[in-house]
Protein backbone atom coordinates (compact mmCIF):
# COMPACT_ATOMS: atom_id res chain seq x y z
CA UNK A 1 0.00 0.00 0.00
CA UNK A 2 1.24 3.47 -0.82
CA UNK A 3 0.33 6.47 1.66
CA UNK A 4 -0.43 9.92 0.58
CA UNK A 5 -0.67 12.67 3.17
CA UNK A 6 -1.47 15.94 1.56
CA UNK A 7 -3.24 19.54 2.20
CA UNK A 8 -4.15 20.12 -1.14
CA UNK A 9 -6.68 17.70 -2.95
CA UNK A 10 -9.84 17.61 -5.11
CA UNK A 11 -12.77 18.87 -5.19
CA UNK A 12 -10.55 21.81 -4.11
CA UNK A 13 -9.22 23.27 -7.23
CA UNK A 14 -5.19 24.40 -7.73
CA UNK A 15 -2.51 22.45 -9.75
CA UNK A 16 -1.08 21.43 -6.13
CA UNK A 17 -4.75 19.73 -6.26
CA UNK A 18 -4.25 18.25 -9.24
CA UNK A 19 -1.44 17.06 -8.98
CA UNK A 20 -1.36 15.04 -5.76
CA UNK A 21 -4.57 13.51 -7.49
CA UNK A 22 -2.13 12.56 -10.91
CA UNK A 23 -0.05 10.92 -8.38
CA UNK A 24 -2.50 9.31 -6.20
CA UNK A 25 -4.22 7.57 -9.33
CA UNK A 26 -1.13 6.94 -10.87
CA UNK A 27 -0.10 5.14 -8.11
CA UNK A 28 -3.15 3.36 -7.65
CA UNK A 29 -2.26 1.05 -11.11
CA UNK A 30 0.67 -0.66 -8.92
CA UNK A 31 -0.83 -0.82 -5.46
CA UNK A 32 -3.68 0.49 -3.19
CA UNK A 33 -3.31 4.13 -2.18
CA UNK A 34 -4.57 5.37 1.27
CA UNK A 35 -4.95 9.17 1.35
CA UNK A 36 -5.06 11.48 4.34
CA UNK A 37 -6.47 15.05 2.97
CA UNK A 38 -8.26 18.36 4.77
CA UNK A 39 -11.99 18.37 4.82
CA UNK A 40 -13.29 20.33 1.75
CA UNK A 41 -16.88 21.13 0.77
CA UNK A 42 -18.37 18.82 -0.94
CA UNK A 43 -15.40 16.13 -0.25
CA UNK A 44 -17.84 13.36 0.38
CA UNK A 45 -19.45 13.19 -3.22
CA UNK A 46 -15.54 13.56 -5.01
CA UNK A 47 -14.67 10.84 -2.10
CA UNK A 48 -17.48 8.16 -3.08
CA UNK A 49 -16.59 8.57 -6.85
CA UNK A 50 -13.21 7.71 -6.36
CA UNK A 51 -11.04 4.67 -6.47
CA UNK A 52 -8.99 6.28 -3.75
CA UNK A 53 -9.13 5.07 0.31
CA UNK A 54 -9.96 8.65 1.25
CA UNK A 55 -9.50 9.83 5.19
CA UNK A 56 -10.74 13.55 5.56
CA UNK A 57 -9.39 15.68 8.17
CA UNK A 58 -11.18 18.72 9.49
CA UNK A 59 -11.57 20.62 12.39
CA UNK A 60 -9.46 24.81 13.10
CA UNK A 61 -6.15 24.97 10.48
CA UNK A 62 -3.92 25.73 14.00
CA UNK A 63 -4.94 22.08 15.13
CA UNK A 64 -5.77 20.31 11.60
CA UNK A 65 -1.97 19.53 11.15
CA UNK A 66 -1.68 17.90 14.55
CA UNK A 67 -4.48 15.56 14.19
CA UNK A 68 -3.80 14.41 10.69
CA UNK A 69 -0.14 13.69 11.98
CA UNK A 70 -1.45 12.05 14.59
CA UNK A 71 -3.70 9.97 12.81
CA UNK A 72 -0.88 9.41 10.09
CA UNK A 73 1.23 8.08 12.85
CA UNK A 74 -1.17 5.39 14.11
CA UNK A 75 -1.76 4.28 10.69
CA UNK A 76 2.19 4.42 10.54
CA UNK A 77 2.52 1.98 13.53
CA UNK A 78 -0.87 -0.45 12.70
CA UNK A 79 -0.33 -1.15 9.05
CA UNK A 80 2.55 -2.02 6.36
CA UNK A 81 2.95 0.97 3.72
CA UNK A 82 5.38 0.75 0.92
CA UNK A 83 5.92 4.79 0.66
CA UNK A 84 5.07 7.06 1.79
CA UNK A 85 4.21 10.54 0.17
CA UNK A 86 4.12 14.37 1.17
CA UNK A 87 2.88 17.17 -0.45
CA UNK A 88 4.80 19.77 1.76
CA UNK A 89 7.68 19.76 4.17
CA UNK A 90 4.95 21.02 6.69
CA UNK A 91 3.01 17.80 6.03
CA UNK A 92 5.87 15.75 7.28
CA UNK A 93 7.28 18.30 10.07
CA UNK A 94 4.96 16.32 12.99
CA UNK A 95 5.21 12.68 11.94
CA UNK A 96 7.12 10.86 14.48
CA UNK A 97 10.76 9.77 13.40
CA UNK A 98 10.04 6.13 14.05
CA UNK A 99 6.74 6.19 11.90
CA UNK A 100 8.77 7.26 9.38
CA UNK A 101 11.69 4.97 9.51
CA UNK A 102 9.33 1.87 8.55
CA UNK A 103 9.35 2.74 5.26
CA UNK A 104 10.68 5.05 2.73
CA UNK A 105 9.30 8.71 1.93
CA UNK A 106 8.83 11.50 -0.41
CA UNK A 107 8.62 15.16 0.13
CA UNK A 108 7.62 17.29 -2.82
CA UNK A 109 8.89 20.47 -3.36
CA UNK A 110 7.81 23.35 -5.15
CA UNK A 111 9.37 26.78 -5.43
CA UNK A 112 6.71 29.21 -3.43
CA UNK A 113 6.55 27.01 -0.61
CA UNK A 114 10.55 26.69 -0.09
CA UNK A 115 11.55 30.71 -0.73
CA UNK A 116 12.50 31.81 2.85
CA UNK A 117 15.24 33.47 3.73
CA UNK A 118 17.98 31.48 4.49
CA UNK A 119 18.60 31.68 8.86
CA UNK A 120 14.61 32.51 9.34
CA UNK A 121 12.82 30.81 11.55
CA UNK A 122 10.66 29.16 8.52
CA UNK A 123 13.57 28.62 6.57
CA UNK A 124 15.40 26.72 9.30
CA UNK A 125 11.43 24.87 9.89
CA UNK A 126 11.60 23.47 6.16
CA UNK A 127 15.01 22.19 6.08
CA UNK A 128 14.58 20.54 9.25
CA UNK A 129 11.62 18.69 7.92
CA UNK A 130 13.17 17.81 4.70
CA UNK A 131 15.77 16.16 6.02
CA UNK A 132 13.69 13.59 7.51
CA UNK A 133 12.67 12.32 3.99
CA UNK A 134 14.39 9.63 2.53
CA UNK A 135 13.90 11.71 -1.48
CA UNK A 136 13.22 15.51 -1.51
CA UNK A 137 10.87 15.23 -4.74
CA UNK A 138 11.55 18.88 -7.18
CA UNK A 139 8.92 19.78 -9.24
CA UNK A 140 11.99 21.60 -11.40
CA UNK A 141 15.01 21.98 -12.05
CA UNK A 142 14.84 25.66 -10.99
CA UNK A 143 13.53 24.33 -7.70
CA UNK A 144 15.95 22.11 -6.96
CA UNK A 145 18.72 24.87 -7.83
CA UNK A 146 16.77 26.83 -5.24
CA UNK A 147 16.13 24.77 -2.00
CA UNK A 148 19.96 24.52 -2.39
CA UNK A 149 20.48 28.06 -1.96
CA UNK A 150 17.92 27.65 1.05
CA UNK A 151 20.73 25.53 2.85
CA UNK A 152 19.69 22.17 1.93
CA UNK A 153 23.13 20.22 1.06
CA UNK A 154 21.56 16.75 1.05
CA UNK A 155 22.08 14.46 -1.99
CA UNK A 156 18.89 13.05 -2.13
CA UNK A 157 16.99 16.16 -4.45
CA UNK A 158 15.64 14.70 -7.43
CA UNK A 159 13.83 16.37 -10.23
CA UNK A 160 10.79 14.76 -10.78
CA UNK A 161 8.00 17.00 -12.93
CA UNK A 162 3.94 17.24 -12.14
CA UNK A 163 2.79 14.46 -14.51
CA UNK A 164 -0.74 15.48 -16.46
CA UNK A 165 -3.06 12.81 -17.99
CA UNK A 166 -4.56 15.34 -20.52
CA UNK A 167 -6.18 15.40 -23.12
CA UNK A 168 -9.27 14.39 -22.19
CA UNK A 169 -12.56 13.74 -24.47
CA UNK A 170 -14.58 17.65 -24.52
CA UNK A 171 -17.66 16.78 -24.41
CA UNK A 172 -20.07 18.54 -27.46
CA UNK A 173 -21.63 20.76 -25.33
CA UNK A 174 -18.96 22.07 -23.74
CA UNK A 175 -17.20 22.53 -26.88
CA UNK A 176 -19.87 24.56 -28.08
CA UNK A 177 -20.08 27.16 -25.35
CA UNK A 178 -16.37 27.46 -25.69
CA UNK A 179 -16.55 28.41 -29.65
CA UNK A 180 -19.30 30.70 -28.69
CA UNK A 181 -17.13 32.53 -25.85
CA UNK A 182 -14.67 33.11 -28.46
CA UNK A 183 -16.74 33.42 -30.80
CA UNK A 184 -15.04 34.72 -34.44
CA UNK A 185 -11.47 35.85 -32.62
CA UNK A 186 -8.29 35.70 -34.14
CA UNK A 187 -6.12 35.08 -32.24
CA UNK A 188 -7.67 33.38 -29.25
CA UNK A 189 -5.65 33.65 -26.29
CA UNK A 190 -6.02 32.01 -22.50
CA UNK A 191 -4.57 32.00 -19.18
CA UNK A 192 -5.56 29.32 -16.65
CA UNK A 193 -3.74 30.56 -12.96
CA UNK A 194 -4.93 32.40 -9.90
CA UNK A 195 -5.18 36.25 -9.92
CA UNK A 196 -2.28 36.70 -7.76
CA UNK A 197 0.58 39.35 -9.21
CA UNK A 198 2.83 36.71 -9.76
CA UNK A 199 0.93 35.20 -12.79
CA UNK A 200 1.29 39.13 -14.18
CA UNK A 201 -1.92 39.48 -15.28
CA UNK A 202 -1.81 42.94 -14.90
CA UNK A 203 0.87 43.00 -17.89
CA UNK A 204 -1.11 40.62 -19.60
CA UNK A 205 -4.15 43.03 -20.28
CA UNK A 206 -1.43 46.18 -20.98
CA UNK A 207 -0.03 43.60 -23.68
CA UNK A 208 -3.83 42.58 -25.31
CA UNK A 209 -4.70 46.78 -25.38
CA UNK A 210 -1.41 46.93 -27.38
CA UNK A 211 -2.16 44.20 -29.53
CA UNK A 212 -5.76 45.81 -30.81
CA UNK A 213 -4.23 47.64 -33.69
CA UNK A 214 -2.49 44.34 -34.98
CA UNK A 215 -4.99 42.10 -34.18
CA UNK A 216 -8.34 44.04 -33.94
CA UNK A 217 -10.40 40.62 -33.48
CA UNK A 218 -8.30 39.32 -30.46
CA UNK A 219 -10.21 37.89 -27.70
CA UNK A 220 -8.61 37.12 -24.43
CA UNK A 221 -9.90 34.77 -21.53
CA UNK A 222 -8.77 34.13 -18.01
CA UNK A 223 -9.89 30.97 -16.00
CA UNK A 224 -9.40 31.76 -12.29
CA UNK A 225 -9.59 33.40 -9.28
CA UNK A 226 -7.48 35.50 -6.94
CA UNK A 227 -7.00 38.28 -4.61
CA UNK A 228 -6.22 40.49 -7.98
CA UNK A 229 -9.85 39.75 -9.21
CA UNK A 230 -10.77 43.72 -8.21
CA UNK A 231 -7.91 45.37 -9.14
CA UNK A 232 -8.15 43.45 -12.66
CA UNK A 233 -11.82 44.28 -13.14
CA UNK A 234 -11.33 47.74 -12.77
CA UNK A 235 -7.62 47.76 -14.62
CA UNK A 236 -9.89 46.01 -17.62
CA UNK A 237 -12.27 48.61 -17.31
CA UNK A 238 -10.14 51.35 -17.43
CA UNK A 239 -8.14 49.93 -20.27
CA UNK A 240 -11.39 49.68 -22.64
CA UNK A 241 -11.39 45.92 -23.19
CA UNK A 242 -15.18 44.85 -22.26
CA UNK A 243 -15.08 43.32 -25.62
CA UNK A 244 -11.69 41.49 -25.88
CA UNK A 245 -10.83 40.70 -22.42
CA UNK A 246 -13.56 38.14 -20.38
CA UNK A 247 -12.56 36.29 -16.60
CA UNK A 248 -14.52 32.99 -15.61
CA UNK A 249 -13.93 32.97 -11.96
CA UNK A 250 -15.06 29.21 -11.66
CA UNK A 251 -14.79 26.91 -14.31
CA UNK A 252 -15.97 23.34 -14.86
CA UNK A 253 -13.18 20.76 -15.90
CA UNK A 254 -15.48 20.27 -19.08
CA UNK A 255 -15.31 24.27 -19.46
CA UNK A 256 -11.54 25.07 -18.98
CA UNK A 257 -10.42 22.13 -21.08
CA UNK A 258 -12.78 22.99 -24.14
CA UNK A 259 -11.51 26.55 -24.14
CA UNK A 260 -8.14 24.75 -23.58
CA UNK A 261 -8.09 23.07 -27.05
CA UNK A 262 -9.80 26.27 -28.87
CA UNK A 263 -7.16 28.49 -27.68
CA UNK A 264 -4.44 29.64 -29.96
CA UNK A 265 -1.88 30.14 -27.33
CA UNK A 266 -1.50 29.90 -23.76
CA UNK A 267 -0.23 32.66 -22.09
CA UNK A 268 1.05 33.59 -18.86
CA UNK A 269 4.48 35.12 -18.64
CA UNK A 270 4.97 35.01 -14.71
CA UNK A 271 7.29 37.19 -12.43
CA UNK A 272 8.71 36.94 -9.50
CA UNK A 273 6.05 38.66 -6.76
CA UNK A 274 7.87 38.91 -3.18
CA UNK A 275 8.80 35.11 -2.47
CA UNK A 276 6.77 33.81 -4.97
CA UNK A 277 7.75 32.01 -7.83
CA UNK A 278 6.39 29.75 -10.65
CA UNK A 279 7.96 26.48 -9.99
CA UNK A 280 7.24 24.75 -13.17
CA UNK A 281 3.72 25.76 -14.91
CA UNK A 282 1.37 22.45 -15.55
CA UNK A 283 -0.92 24.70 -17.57
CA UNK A 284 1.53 24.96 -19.90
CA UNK A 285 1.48 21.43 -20.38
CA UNK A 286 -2.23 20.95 -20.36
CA UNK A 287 -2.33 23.10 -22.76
CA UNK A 288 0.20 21.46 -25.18
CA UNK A 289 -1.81 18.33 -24.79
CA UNK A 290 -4.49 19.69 -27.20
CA UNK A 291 -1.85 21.11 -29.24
CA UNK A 292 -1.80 24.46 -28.22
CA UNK A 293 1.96 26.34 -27.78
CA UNK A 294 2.32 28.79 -24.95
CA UNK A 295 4.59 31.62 -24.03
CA UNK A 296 6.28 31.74 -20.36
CA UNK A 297 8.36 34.41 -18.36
CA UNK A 298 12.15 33.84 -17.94
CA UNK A 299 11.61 33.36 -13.87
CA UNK A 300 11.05 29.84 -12.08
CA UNK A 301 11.10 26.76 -13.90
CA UNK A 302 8.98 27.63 -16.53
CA UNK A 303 11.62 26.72 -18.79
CA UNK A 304 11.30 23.31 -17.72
CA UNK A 305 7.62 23.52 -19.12
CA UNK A 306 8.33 25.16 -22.45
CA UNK A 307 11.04 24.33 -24.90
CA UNK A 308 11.94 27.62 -25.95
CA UNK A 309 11.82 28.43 -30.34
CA UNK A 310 10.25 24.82 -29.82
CA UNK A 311 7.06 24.54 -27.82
CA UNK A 312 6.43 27.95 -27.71
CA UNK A 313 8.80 31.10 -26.31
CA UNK A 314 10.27 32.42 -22.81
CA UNK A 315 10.12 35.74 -22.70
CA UNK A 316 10.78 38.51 -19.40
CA UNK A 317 7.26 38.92 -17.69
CA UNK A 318 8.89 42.31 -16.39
CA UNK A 319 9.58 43.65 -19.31
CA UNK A 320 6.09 45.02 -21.26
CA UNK A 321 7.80 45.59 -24.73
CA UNK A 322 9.33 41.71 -24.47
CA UNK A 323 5.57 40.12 -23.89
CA UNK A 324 4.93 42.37 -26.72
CA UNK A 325 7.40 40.98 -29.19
CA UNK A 326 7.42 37.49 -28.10
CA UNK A 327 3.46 37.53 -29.18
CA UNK A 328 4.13 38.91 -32.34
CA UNK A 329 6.87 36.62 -32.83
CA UNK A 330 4.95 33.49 -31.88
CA UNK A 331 1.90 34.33 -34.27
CA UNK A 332 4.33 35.43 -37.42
CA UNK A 333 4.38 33.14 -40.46
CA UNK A 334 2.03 30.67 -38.40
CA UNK A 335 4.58 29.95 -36.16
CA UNK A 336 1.72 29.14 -34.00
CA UNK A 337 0.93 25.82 -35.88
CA UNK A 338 4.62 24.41 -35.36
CA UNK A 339 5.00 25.17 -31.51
CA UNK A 340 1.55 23.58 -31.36
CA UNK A 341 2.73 20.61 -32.92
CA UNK A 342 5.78 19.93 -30.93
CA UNK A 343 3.89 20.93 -27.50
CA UNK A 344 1.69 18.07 -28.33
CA UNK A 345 4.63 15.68 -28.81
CA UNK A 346 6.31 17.23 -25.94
CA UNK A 347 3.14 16.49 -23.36
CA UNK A 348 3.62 12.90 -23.80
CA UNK A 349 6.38 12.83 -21.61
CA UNK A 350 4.41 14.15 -18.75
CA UNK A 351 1.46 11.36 -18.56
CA UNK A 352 1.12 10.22 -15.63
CA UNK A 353 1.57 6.86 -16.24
CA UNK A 354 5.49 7.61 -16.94
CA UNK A 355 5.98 10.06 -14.14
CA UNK A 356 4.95 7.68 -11.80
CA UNK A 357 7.85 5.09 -12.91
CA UNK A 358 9.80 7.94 -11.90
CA UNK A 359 8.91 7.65 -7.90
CA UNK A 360 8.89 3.62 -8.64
CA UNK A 361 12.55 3.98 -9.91
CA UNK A 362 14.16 5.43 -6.80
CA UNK A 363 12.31 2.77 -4.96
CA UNK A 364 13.77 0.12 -6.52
C-alpha cells in the first residue's frame, strides 16, 4: 500500500490539487493508495466517486496539522505501507521519526513554498523537515537549484515533474459554449492561474490593449480566481477591453479544457512577486496536450515547461515591450501551428503513467 498525506486535494481546485490527485491515481495502477487530505466542501461526493481510500481531516487549520499527523502516525505503527508521500515539508514536520523509519518517503517540493530566507525561523522549519525524507521530490530543475540556496546540502533532491493525464474527451456541449465565448477571434488567447501578481496578469491586459491595432479581433480569456480579481476588473475597465478581455472565476473541468483546445496560445508570462515564484507551470502542459503552444516568463522553472523556439517562447514577464514581441513573434508566419505541434509531442512525456515510474525507480 502506498500512503499519501497531503493539504491540497480535489474537489478543491489548484494544480497542487491536481497534482497530488495525478499521483494518487497513478499510483493506484501498482498498489492500493490510502490518502489522508483536509476536509473540503463537498469532499464526500468527489470521495465516493473515487477509487482512492480517502480519510478527511477537518476541524481549526492551527490544530488540523496535529491531528492528521497524529492519525498518520497510528496508521504508521498499525499497518505495512510501501511509501510514503508528502505534499509539503509542513506535512511531514509532525510525523514521528520512528513512523517514518518503517518505510521510505517523499517530500515534494515546489518553489513558493521553499523561498524563505535562508537563517529565518521558517527557513530553518523546512530544512529541518526535509531532512527527515528519505527523497526531496523537485517539481523543477529551478527548484531544486533553489532549496539549495535555502541551505539544503543533502544528496537526495531529485527532479521529478507534475505528470498530467490530458487530453481528455470535450464533451459537445462544452465545446460549443467554448466556440461561442470566443466566438469569431483571431487570435484566441487564454490564461488558466490564480489572480495573484505573480501570474502578471496585470501586464497581460497592458499587452492585449497593445495588440488591438495588430490584431483588432483578439479575444482574451482568463480561467481563475485570486486576490487580484478587483484590481483586474477595474484595470480592464479602465483599459477599454469589455469586448476582448472576459474572466470565468469558476470553471468546470469540461469548461476550462474545451476553451483549452480552442485556444491559440497559452499565455502567462509570470514574475517573481515577493517570495513567490512559478515552480514549473502544468498549464503549460495541459495546454500542449491539445496542441496548443504557450509563451512563459524567464523566472522559475517555466523553462522546464516550455522548450523555448520549440514549444512555444520564454520571454521577461517584467519587461512590457518583451511580452509584446514574443506575441508577435509566436503568431508570425504561423509559427503558432509548429510550436503547437511539438507541445503536443512534448506532453507525452508528462502522462502520468510515466511520471509515476519515476517515484517507482528510486524505490527500486
Amino acid at each position: 500500500m502506498f500512503l499519501i498525506v497531503t493539504r491540497n486535494f480535489p474537489p478543491d481546485l489548484g494544480g497542487m490539487q491536481n497534482l497530488m490527485e495525478g499521483l494518487s491515481n497513478g499510483l493506484l495502477n501498482h498498489s492500493p493508495v490510502k490518502v489522508f487530505a483536509d476536509s473540503f466542501k463537498d469532499a464526500g461526493v468527489y470521495d465516493k466517486s473515487s477509487k482512492l481510500q480517502i480519510q478527511r481531516v477537518g476541524g481549526f487549520k492551527i490544530f488540523r496539522k496535529f491531528r492528521k499527523a497524529s492519525l498518520v502516525n497510528e496508521f504508521l505503527n498499525k499497518n505495512q505501507v510501501r511509501a510514503i508521500f508528502f505534499d509539503h515539508w509542513k506535512s511531514i514536520e509532525n510525523i514521528k521519526t520512528e513512523a517514518l523509519s518503517k518505510q521510505p518517503s517523499f517530500c515534494l517540493i515546489h518553489s513558493k513554498e521553499i523561498n524563505h530566507e535562508q537563517g529565518s525561523s521558517l527557513n530553518k522549519r523546512m530544512l529541518a523537515a526535509l531532512s527527515r525524507a528519505t527523497f526531496i521530490i523537485a517539481n523543477s530543475n529551478f527548484t531544486k537549484n533553489l532549496i539549495k540556496e535555502k541551505g539544503m546540502t543533502a544528496t537526495n533532491i531529485h527532479v521529478i515533474h507534475p505528470g498530467c493525464n490530458y487530453p481528455i474527451t470535450v464533451s459537445a456541449e462544452a465545446n460549443t459554449k467554448a466556440q461561442q465565448l470566443f466566438g469569431k477571434a483571431n487570435p484566441k488567447i487564454i490564461t488558466v492561474a490564480r489572480l495573484d501578481k505573480r501570474k502578471n496578469h496585470e501586464k497581460i491586459l497592458m499587452t492585449i490593449k497593445n495588440l488591438i491595432p495588430k490584431f483588432p479581433n483578439i479575444k482574451y480569456i482568463s480561467i481563475g480566481d485570486g486576490e487580484e480579481k478587483n484590481n483586474l476588473l477595474k484595470l480592464k475597465t479602465e483599459l477599454g477591453l469589455n469586448k476582448e478581455v472576459e474572466f470565468i472565476f469558476n470553471s468546470s473541468e469540461q469548461e476550462k479544457v474545451a476553451l483549452l483546445s480552442n485556444a491559440d496560445l497559452c499565455f502567462m508570462p509570470s514574475i517573481i512577486s515577493k517570495k513567490s515564484v512559478e515552480g514549473f507551470g502544468i498549464t503549460f502542459i495541459e495546454a500542449a496536450a491539445y496542441g496548443v503552444g504557450s509563451i512563459g516568463g524567464k523566472d522559475g522553472g517555466q523553462v522546464d515547461a516550455i522548450q523555448h523556439n520549440q514549444t512555444g517562447l520564454i520571454c521577461d514577464g517584467n519587461d512590457l515591450s518583451a511580452i509584446y514581441e514574443a506575441i508577435i513573434k509566436f503568431f508570425e508566419n504561423n509559427n503558432n501551428k509548429k510550436f503547437g505541434a511539438a507541445a503536443k509531442e512534448f506532453s507525452k512525456k508528462f502522462n502520468w503513467s510515466l511520471i509515476v515510474k519515476e517515484y517507482l525507480k528510486l524505490l527500486n
